[in-house]
Protein backbone atom coordinates (compact mmCIF):
# COMPACT_ATOMS: atom_id res chain seq x y z
CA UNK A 1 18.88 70.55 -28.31
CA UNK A 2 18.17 72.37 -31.31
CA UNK A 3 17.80 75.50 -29.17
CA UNK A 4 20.72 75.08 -27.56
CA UNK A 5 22.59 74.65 -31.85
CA UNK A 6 20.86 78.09 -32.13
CA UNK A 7 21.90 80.12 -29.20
CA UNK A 8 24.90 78.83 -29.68
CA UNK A 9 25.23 80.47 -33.22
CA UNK A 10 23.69 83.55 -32.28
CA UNK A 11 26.46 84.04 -29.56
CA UNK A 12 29.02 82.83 -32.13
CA UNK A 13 30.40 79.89 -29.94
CA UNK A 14 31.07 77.72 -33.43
CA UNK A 15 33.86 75.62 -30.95
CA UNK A 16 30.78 73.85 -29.25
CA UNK A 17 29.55 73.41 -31.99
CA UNK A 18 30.70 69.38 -32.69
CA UNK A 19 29.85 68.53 -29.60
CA UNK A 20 25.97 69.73 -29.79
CA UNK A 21 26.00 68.07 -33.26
CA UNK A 22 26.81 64.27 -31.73
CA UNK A 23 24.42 64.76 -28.94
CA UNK A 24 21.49 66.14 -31.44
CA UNK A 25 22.46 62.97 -33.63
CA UNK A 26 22.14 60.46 -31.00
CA UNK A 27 18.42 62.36 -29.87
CA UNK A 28 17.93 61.69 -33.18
CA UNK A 29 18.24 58.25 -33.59
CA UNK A 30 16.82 56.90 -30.54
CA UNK A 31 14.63 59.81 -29.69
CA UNK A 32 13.89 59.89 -25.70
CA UNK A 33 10.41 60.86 -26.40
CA UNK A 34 7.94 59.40 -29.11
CA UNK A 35 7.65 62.10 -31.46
CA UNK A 36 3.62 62.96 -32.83
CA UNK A 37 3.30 64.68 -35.98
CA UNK A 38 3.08 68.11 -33.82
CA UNK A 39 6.24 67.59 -32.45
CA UNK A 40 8.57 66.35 -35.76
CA UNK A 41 6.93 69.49 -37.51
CA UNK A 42 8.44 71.69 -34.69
CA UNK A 43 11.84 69.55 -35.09
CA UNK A 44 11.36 70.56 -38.94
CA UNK A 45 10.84 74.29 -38.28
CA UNK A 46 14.03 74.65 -35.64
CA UNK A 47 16.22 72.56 -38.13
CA UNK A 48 15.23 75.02 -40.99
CA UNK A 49 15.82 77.91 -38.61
CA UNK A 50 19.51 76.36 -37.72
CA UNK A 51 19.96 75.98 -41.48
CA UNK A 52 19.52 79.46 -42.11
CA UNK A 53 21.70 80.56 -39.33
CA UNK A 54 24.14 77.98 -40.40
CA UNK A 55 24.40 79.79 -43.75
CA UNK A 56 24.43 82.98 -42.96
CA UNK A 57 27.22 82.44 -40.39
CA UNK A 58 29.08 80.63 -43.08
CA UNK A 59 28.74 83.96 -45.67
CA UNK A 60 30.25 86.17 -42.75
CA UNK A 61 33.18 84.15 -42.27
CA UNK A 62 33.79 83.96 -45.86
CA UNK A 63 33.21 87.53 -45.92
CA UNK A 64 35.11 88.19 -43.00
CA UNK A 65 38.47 86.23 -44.72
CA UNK A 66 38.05 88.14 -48.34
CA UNK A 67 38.09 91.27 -46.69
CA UNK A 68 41.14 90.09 -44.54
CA UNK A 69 42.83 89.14 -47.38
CA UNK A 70 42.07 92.43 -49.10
CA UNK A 71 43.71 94.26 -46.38
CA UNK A 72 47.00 91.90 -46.23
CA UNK A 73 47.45 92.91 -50.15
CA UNK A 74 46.74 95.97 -49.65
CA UNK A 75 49.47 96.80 -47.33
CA UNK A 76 51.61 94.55 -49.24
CA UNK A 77 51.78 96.64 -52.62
CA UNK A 78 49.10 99.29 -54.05
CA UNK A 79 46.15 97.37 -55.57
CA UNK A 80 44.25 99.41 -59.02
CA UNK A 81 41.38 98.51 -60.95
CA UNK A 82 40.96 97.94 -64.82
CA UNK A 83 38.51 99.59 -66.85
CA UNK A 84 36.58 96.05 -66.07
CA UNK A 85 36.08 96.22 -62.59
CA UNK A 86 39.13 93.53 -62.43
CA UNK A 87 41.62 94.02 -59.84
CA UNK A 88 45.60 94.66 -60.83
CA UNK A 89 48.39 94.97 -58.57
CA UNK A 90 51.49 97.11 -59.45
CA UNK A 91 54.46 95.61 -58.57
CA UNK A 92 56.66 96.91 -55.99
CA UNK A 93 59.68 97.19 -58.18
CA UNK A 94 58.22 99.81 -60.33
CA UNK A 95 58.75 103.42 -59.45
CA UNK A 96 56.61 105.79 -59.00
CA UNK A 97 57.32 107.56 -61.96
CA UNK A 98 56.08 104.59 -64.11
CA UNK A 99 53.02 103.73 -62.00
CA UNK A 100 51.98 107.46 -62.72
């Protein structure tokens, strides 16, 4: 199951995602196998590779929405920079005389 969480990420399909979750849960609690050591350490190893995955997935999306929202504000109004690296926008109702 844990395979099947990671291909799914790798392929992006976050939707079947929920479902995979409840199933991996209930394999969890009343395992259909009995787990040796050798075979929780592998569980470990996948669940630390999922984690990974699981974070990096969640730094594009948030990555993927800034720059999104850069773009909308852009196109919205003309966007400048302070001497401080901070962003400013100019407003719309200023001419361009005064912006300049």
């Amino acid at each position: 199951m844990l395979d099947l969480v990671y291909a799914a990420l790798l392929r992006s399909d976050y939707a079947a995602l929920p479902d995979m979750a409840e199933q991996l849960e209930q394999e969890l609690r009343t395992p259909s196998l009995t787990l040796t050591a050798t075979h929780l350490a592998i569980i470990r190893r996948k669940a630390e590779r999922n984690g990974a995955c699981l974070m990096a997935a969640q730094r594009g999306v948030k990555a993927a929405r800034r720059r999104l929202a850069e773009i909308r504000s852009t196109a919205a109004g003309l966007v400048t920079y302070d001497r401080t690296g901070r962003r400013t926008e100019a407003s719309e109702s200023r001419n361009l005389a005064q912006r300049l």
